[in-house]
N, C-alpha and C. Protein backbone atom coordinates (compact mmCIF):
# COMPACT_ATOMS: atom_id res chain seq x y z
N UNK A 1 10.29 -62.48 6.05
CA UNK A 1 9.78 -61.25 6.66
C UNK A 1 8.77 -60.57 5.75
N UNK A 2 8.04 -59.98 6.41
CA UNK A 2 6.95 -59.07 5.92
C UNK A 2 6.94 -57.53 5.77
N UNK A 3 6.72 -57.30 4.90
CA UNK A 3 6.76 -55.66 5.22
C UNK A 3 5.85 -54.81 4.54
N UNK A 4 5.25 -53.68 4.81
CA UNK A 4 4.26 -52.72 3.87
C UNK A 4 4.89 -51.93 3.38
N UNK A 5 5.00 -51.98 2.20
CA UNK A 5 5.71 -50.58 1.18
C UNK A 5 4.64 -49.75 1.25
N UNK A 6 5.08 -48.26 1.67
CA UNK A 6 3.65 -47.21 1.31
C UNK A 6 4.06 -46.97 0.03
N UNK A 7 5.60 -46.58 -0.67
CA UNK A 7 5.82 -46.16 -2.28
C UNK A 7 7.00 -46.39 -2.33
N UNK A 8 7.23 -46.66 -3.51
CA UNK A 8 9.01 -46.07 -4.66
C UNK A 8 8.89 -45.43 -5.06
N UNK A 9 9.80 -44.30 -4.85
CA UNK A 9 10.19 -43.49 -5.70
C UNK A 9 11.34 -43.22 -6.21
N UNK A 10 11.79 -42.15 -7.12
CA UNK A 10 12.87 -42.19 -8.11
C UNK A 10 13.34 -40.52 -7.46
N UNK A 11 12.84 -40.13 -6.59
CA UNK A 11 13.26 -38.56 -5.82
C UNK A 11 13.22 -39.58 -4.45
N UNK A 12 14.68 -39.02 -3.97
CA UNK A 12 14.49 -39.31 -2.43
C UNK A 12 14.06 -38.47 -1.70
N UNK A 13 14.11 -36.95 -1.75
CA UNK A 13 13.54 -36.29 -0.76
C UNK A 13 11.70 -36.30 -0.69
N UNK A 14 10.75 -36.81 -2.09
CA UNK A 14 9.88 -37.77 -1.93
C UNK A 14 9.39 -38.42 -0.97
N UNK A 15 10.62 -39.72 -0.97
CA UNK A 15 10.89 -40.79 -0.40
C UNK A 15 11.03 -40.33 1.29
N UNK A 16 11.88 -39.27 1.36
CA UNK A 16 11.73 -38.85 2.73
C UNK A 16 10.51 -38.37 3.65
N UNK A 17 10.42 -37.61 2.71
CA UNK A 17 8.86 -36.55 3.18
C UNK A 17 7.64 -37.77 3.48
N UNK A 18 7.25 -38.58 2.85
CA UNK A 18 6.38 -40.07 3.15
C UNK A 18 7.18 -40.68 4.18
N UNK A 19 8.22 -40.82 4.73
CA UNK A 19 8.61 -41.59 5.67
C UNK A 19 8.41 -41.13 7.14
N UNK A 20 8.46 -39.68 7.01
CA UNK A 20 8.58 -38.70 8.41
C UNK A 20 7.25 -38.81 8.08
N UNK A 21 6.28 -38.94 7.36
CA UNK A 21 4.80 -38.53 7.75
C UNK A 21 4.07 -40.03 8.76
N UNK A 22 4.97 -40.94 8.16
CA UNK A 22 4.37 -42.20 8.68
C UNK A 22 5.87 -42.57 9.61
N UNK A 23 6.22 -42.15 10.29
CA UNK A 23 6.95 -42.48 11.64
C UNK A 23 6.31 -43.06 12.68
N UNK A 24 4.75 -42.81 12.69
CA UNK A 24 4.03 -42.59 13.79
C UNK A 24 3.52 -43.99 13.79
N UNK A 25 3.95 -44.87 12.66
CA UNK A 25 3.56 -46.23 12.60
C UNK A 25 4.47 -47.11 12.93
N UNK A 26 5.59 -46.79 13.21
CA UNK A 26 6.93 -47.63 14.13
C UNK A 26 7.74 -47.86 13.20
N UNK A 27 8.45 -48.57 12.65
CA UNK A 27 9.34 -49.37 12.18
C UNK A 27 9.54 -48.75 10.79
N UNK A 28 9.39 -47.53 10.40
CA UNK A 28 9.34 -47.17 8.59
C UNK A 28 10.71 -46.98 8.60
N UNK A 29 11.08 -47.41 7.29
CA UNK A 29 12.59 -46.78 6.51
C UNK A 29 12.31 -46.51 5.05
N UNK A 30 13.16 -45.59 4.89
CA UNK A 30 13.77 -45.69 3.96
C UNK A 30 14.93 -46.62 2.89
N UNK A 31 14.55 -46.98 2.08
CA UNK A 31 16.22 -47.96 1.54
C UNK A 31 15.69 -47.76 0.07
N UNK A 32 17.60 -47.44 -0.75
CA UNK A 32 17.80 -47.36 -1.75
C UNK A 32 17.75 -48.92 -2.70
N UNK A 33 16.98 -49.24 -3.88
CA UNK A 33 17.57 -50.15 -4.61
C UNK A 33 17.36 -49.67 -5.89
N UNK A 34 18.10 -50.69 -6.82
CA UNK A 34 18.29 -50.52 -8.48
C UNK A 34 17.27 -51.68 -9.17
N UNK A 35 16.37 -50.78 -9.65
CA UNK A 35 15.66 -51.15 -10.64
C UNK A 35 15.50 -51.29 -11.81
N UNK A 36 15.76 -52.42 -12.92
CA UNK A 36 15.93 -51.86 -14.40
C UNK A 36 17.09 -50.83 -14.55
N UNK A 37 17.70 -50.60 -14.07
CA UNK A 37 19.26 -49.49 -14.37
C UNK A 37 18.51 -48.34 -13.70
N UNK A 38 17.40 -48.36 -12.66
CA UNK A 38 16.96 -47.16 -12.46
C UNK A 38 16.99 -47.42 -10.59
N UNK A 39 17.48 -46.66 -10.17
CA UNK A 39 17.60 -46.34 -8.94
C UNK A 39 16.06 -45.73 -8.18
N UNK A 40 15.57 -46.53 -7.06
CA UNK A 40 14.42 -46.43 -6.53
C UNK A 40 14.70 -46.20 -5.37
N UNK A 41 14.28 -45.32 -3.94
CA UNK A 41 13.78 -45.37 -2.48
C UNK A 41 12.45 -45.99 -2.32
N UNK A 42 12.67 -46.94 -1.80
CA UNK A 42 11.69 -47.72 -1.03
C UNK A 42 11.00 -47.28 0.68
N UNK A 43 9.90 -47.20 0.60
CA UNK A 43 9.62 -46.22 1.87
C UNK A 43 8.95 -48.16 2.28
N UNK A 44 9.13 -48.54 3.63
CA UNK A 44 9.16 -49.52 4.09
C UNK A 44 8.33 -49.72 5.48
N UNK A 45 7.39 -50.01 6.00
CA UNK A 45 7.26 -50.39 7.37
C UNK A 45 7.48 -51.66 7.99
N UNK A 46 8.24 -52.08 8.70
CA UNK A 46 8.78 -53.48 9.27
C UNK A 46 10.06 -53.92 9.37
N UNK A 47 10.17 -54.95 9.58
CA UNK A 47 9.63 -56.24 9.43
C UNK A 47 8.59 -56.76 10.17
N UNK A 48 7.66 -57.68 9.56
CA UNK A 48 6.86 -58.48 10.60
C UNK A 48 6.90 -59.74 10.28
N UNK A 49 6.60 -60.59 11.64
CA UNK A 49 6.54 -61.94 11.22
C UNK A 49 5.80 -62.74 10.45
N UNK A 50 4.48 -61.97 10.17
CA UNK A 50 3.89 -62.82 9.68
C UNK A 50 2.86 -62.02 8.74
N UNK A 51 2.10 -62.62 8.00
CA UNK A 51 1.44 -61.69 6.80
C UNK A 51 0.31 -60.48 7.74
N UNK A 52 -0.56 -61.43 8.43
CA UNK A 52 -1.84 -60.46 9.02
C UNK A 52 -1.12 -59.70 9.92
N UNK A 53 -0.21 -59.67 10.76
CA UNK A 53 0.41 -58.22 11.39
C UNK A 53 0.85 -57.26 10.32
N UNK A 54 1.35 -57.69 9.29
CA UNK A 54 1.22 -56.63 8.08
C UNK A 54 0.14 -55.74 7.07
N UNK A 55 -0.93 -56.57 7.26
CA UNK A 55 -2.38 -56.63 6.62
C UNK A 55 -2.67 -55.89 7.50
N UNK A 56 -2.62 -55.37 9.07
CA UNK A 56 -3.35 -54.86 9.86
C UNK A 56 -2.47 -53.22 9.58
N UNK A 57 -1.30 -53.52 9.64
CA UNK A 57 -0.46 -52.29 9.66
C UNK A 57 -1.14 -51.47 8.16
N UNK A 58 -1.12 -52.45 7.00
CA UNK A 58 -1.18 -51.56 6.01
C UNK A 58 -2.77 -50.93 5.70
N UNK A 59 -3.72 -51.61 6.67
CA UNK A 59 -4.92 -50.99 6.67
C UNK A 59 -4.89 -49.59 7.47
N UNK A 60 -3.76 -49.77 8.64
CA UNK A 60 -4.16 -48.55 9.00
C UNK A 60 -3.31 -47.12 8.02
N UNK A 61 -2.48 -47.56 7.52
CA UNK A 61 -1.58 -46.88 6.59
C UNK A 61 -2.36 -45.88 5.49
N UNK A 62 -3.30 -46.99 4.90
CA UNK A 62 -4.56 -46.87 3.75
C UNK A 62 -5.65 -45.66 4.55
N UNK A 63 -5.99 -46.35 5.93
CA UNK A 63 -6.93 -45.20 6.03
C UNK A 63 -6.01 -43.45 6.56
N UNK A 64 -4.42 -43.62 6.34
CA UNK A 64 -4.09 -42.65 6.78
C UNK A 64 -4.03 -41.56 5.50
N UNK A 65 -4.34 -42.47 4.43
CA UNK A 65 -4.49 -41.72 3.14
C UNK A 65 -3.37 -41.88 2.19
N UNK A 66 -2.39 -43.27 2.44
CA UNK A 66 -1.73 -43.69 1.30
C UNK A 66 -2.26 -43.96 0.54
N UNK A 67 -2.37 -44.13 -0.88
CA UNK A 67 -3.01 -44.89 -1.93
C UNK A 67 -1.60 -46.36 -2.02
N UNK A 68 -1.96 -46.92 -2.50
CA UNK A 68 -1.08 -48.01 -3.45
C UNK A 68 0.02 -48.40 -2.69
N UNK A 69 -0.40 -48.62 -1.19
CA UNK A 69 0.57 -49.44 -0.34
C UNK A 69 0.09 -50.75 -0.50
N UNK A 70 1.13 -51.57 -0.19
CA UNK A 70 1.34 -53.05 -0.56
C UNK A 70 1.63 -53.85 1.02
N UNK A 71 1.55 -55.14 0.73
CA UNK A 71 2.23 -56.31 1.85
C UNK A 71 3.46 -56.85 0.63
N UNK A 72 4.80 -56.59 1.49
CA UNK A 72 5.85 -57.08 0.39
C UNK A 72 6.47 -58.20 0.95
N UNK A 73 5.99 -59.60 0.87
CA UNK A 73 7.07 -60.59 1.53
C UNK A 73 8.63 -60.27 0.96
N UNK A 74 9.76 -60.20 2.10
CA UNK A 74 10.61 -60.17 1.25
C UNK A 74 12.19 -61.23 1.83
């Protein structure tokens, strides 16, 4: 599966506030993981099947004024 991370962060309410802004792109979550002994929220859009339905999502993400969103196979 494919997915666009818009960010991690180490504040979830952060992590929240970026997720409700990009709702409007379908499929976003939130999810907790442990990094280095350090606890991260992962702000998420997807899954997709395949890389370029992700490439398309995260362009429109970029022009919504994320910086430093990604395609995360995972």
């Amino acid at each position: 599966n494919y997915f666009v991370q818009a960010g991690a962060f180490t504040n979830k309410d952060v992590a929240d506030n970026l997720t409700e802004k990009l709702n409007q792109f379908g499929n976003i979550s939130t999810s907790p993981t442990e990094i280095g002994g350090n606890r991260f929220y992962r702000v998420r859009e997807g899954p997709y099947n395949n890389e370029n339905e992700a490439r398309s999502v995260l362009a429109q993400i970029e022009n919504f004024g994320v910086a430093g969103a990604a395609v995360i196979k995972d």
